[in-house]
C-alpha atoms as a PDB file:
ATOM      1  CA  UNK A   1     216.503 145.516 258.154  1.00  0.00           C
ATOM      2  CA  UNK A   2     214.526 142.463 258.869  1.00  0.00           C
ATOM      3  CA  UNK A   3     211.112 144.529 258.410  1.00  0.00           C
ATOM      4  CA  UNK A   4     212.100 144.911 254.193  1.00  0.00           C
ATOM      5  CA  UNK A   5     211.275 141.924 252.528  1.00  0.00           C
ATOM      6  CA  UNK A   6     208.239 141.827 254.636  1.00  0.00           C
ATOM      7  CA  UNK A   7     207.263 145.399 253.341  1.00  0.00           C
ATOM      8  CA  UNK A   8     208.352 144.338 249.960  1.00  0.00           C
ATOM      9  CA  UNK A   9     206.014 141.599 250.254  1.00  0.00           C
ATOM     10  CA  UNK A  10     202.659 143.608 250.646  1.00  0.00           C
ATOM     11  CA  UNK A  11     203.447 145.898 247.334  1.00  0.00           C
ATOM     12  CA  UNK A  12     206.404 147.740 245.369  1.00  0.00           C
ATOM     13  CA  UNK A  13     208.407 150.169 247.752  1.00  0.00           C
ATOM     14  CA  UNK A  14     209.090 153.862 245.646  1.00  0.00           C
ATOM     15  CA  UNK A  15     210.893 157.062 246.247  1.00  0.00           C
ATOM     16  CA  UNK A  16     210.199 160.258 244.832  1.00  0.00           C
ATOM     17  CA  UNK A  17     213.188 162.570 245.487  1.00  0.00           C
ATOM     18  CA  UNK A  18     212.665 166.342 245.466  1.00  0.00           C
ATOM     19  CA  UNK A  19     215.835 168.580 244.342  1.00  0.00           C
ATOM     20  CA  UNK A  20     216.136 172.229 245.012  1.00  0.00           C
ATOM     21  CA  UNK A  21     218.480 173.456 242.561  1.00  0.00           C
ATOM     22  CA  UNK A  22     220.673 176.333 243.179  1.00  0.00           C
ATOM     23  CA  UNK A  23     220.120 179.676 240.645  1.00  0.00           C
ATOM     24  CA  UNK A  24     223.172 181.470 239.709  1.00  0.00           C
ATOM     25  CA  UNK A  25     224.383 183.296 242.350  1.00  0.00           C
ATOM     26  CA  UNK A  26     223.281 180.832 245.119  1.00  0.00           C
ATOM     27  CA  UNK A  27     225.702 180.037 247.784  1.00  0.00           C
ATOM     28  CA  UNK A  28     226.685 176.407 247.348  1.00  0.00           C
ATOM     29  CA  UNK A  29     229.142 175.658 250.482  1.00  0.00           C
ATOM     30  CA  UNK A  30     226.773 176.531 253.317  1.00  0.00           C
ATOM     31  CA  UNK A  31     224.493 172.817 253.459  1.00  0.00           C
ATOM     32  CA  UNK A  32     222.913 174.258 256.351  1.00  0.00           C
ATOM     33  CA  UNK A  33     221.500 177.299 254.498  1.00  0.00           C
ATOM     34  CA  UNK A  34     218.258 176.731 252.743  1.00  0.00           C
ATOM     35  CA  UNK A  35     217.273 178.118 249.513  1.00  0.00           C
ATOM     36  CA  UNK A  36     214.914 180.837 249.395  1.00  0.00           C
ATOM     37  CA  UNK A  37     210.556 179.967 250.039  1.00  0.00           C
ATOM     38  CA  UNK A  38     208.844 179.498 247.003  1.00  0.00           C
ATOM     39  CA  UNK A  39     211.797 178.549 245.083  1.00  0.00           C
ATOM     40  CA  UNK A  40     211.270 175.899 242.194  1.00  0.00           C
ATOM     41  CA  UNK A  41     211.813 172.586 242.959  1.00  0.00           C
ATOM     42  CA  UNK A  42     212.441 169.333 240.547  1.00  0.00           C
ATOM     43  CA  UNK A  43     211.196 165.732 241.331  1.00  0.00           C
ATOM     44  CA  UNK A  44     213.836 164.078 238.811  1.00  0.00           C
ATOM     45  CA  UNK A  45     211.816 160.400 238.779  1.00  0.00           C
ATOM     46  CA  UNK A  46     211.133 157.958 241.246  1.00  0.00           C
ATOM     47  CA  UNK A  47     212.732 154.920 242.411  1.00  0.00           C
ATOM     48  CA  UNK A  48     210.370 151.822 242.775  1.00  0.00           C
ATOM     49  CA  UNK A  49     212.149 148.638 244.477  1.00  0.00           C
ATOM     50  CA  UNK A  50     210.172 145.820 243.298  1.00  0.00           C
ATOM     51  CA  UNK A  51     212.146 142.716 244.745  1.00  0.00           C
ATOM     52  CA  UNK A  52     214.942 142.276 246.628  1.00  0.00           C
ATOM     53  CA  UNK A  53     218.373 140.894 245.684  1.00  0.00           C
ATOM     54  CA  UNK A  54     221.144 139.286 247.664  1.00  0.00           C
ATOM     55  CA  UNK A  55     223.863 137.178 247.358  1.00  0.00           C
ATOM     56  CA  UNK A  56     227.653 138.206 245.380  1.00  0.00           C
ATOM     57  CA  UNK A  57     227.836 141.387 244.106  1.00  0.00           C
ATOM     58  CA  UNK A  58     224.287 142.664 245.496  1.00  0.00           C
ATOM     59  CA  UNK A  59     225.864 144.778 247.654  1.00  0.00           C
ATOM     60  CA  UNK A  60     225.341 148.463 246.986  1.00  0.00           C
ATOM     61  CA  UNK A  61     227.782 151.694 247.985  1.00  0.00           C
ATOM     62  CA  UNK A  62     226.580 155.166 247.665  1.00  0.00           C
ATOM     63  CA  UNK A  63     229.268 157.640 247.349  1.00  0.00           C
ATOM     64  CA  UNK A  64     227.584 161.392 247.122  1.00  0.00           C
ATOM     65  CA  UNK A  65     231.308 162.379 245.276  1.00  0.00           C
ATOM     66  CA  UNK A  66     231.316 160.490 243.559  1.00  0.00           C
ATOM     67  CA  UNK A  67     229.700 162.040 240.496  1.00  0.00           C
ATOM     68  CA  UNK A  68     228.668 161.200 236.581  1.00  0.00           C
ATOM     69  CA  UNK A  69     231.142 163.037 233.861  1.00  0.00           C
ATOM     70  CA  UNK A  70     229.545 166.743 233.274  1.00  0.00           C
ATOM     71  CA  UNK A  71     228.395 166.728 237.002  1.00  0.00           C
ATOM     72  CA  UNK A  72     230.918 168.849 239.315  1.00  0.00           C
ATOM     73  CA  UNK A  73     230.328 168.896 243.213  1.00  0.00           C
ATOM     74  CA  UNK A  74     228.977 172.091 244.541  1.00  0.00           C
ATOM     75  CA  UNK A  75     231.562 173.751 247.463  1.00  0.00           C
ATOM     76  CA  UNK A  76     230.154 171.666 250.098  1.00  0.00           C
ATOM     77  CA  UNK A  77     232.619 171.239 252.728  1.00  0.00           C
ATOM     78  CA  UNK A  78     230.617 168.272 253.828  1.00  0.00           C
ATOM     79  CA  UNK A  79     230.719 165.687 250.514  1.00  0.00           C
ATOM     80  CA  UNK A  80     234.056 164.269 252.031  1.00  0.00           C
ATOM     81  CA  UNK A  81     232.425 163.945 255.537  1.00  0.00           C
ATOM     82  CA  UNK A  82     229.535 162.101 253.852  1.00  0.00           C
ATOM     83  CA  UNK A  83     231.529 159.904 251.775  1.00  0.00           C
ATOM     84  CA  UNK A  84     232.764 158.448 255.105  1.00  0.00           C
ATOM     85  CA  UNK A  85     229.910 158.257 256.875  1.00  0.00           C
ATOM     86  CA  UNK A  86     228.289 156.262 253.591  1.00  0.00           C
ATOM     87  CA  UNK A  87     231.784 153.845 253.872  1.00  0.00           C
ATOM     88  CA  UNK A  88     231.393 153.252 257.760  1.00  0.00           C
ATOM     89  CA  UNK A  89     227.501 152.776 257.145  1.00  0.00           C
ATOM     90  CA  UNK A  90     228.322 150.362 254.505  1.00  0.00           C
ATOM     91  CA  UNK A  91     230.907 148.442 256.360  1.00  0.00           C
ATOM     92  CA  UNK A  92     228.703 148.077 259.227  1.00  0.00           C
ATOM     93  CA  UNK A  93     226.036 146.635 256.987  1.00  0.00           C
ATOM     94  CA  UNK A  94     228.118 144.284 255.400  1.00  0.00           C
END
């Protein structure tokens, strides 16, 4: 953690996440199972980090259930495991 504001410091830090989304049909409890090659894929935007922030109320928690209204979870067995691991991870951090 003590390497990010020195990274920061040389130029904006960005993400590009890649989605697969499922077709109709598609399994959606398996996580393990991957969709099929040559499948379509969706980079939804990128995430640029362009200073850093700290101090009351800075703190950020990522919960992967917890979801936007007219966004349901997909039969992943595994959201609740993650949604703990994110709360440990967090707790550790903080």
């Amino acid at each position: 953690m003590t390497e990010r504001p020195a990274r920061r410091a040389r130029a904006p830090v960005a993400f590009s996440p890649v989605a697969h989304p499922a077709n109709p049909g598609d399994p959606t409890k398996n996580p393990a199972q991957p969709r099929p090659a040559g499948r379509k894929t969706v980079t939804p935007g990128t995430l640029t980090i362009t200073r850093m922030v700290s101090g009351p109320g800075s703190a950020l928690l990522f919960l992967p259930g917890h979801l936007p209204h007219g966004i349901e979870p997909s039969g992943d067995k595994l959201i609740d495991t993650r949604v703990q691991a994110c709360a440990v991870s967090f707790g550790r951090r903080h």
